[in-house]
Protein backbone atom coordinates (compact mmCIF):
# COMPACT_ATOMS: atom_id res chain seq x y z
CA UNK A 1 9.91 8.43 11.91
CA UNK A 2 10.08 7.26 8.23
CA UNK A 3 6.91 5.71 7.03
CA UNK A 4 5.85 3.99 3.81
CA UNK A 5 2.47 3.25 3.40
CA UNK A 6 1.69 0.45 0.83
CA UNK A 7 -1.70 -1.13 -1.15
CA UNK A 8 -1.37 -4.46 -1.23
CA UNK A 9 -2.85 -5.84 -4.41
CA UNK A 10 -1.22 -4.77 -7.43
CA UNK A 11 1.52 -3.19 -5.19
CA UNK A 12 3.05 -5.78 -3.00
CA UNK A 13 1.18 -8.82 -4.12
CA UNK A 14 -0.28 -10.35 -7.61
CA UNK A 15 -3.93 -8.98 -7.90
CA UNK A 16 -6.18 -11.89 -8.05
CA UNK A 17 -9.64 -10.15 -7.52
CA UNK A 18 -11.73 -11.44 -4.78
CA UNK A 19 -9.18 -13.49 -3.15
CA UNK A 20 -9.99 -15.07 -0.21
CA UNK A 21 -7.28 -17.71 0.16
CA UNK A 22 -4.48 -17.20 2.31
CA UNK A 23 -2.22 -19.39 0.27
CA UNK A 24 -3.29 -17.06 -3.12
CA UNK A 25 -1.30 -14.40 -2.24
CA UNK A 26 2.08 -13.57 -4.25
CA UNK A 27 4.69 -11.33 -4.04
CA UNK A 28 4.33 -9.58 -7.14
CA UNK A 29 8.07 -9.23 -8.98
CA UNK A 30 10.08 -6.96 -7.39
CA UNK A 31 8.29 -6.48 -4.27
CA UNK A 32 10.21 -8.80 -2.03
CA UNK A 33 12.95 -6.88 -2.71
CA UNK A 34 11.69 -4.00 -2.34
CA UNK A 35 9.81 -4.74 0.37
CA UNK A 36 13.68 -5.32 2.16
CA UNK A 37 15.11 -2.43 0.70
CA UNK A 38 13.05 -0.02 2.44
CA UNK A 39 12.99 -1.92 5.63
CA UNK A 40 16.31 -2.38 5.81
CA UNK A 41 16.78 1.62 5.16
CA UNK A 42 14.98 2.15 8.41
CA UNK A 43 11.14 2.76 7.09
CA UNK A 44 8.30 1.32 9.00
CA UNK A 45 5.94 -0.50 6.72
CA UNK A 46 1.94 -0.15 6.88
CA UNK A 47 -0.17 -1.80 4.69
CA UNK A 48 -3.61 0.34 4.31
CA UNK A 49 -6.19 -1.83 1.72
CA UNK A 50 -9.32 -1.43 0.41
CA UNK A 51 -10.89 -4.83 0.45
CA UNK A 52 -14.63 -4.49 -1.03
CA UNK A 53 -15.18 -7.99 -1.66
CA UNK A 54 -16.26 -7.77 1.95
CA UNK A 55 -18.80 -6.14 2.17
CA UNK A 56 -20.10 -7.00 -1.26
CA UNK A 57 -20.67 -10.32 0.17
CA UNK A 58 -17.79 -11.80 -1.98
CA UNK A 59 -15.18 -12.52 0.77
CA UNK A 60 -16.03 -13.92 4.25
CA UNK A 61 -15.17 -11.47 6.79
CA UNK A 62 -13.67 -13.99 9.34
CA UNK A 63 -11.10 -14.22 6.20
CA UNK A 64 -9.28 -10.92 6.04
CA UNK A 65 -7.59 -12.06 9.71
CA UNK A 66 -6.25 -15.12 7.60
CA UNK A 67 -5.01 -12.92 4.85
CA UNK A 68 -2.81 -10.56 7.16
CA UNK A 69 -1.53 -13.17 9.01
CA UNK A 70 -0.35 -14.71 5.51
CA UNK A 71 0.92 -11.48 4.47
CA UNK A 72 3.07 -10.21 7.68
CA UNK A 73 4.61 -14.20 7.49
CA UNK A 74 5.54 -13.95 3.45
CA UNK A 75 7.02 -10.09 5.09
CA UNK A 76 8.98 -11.63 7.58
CA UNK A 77 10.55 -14.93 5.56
CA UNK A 78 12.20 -12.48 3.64
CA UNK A 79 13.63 -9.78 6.23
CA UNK A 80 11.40 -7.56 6.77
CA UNK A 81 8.24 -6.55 8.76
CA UNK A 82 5.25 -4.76 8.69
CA UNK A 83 4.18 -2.30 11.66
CA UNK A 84 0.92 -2.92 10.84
CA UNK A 85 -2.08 -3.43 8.36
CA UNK A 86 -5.27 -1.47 8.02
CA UNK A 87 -8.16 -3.10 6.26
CA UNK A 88 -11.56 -1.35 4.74
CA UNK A 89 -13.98 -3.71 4.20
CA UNK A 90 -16.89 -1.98 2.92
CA UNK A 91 -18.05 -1.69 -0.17
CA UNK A 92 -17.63 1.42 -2.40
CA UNK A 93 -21.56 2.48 -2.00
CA UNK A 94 -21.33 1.79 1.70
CA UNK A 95 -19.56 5.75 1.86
CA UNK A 96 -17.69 4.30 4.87
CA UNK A 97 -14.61 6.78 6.13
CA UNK A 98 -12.24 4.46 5.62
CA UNK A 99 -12.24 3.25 2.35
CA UNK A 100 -9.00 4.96 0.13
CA UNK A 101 -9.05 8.25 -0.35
CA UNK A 102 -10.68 8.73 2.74
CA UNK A 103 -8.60 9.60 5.70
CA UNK A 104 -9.73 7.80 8.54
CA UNK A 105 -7.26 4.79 7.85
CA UNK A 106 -4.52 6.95 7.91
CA UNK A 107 -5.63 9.18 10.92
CA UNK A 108 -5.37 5.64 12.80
CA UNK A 109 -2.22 4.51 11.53
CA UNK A 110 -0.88 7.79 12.50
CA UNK A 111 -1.97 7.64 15.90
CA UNK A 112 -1.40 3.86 16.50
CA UNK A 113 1.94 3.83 14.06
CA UNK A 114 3.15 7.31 15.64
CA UNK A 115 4.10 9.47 12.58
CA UNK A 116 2.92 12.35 10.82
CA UNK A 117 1.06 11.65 7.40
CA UNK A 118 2.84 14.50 5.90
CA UNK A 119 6.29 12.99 6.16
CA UNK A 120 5.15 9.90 5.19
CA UNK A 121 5.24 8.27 1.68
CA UNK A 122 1.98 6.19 -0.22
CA UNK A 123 2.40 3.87 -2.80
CA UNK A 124 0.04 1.99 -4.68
CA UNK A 125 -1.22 1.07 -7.89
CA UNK A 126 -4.72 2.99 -8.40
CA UNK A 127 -5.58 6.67 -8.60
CA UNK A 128 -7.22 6.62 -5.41
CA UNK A 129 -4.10 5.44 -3.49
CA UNK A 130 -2.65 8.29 -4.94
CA UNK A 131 -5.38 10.23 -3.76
CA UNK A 132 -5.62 8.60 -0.40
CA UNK A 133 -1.49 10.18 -0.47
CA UNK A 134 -2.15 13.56 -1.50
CA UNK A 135 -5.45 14.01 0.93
CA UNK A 136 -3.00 13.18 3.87
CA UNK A 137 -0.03 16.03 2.55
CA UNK A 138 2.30 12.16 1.93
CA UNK A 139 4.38 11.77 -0.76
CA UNK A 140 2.84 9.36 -3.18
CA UNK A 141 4.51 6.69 -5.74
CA UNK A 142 2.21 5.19 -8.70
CA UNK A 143 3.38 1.44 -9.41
CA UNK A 144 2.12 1.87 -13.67
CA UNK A 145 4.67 -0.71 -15.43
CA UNK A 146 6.24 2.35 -16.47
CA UNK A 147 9.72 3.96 -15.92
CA UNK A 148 10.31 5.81 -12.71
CA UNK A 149 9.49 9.43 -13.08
CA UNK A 150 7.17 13.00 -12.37
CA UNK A 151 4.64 11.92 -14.83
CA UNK A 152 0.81 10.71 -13.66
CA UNK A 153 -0.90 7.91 -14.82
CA UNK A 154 -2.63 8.67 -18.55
CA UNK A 155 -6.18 9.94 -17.80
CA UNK A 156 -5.05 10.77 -13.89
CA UNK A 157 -7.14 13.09 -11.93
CA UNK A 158 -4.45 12.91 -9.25
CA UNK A 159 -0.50 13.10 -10.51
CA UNK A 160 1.99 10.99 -8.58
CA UNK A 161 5.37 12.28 -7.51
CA UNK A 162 6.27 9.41 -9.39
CA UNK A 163 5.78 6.39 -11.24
CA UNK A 164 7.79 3.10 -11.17
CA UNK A 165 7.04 0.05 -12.80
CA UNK A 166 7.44 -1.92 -9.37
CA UNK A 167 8.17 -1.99 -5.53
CA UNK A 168 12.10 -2.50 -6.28
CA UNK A 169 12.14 0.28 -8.79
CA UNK A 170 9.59 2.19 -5.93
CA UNK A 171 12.32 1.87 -3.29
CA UNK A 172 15.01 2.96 -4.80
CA UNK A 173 13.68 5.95 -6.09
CA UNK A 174 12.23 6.81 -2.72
CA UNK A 175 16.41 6.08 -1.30
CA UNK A 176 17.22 8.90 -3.89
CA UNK A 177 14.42 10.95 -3.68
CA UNK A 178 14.42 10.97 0.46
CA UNK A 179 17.67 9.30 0.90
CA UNK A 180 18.29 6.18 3.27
């Protein structure tokens, strides 16, 4: 089974911090499209997110519910779906097993999801999304505002496969890269 595995702020939505309002979130340009691209070229979408404003106190947790529920709706208004969405709340000091690049998030999309990490693809928008990828043996796409290609991230500790300036640009590379 074909899997993408997607961040959510910065990837598929506008980054607005600590958000905590359902109605905030934004498809960032690009990503409703591609968003449908890869859906309708048979991948399952997961959304894995680190969400620290959790547990530093920042967001209510009650909230992150809310904020899926808002997410998989603005997924499905435009033709596609998500098979699911893992959340970390912790904080970064907590040193939780779940929080990106740890493994644990994908271990139980993998199980619950049914695919094998190693055949699956990440993309995000932070080193440790591309991390999270190359921990798990996925291929991994950096969303930099930059044209699509093998370079990393300046200053990267982890390179990409590649880099695209957005989740349009994202998908269609992955269609030629791994093919429909």
């Amino acid at each position: 089974m074909s899997v993408v595995i997607l961040d959510r702020d910065g990837t598929i939505v506008i980054d607005r911090g600590y958000l905590d309002d359902p109605d905030g979130l934004e498809f960032l340009p690009g990503a409703a499209e591609g968003l449908c691209t890869l859906h309708g070229s048979g991948y399952r979408l997961v959304v894995v997110t680190n969400q620290s404003g959790v547990g530093r106190g920042l967001i209510p947790p009650e909230r992150v519910p809310a904020m899926n529920a808002r997410l998989e709706l603005m997924v499905r208004k435009i033709g596609a779906e998500l098979a699911a969405i893992y959340v970390c709340p912790h904080a970064p000091d907590d040193r939780c097993e779940c929080r990106k690049p740890a493994q644990a998030l994908m271990r139980r999309a993998a199980t619950e999801v049914g695919f094998d990490p190693r055949r699956a693809i990440v993309i995000g928008d932070k080193e440790s999304d591309v991390e999270f990828g190359r921990r798990a043996g996925a291929g991994t796409i950096l969303i930099a505002g930059a044209g699509p290609g093998p370079s990393p991230a300046p200053g990267s500790r982890q390179a990409p496969d590649l880099v695209a300036p957005d989740l349009v640009s994202a998908a269609a590379a992955i269609k030629a890269w791994r093919g429909p």
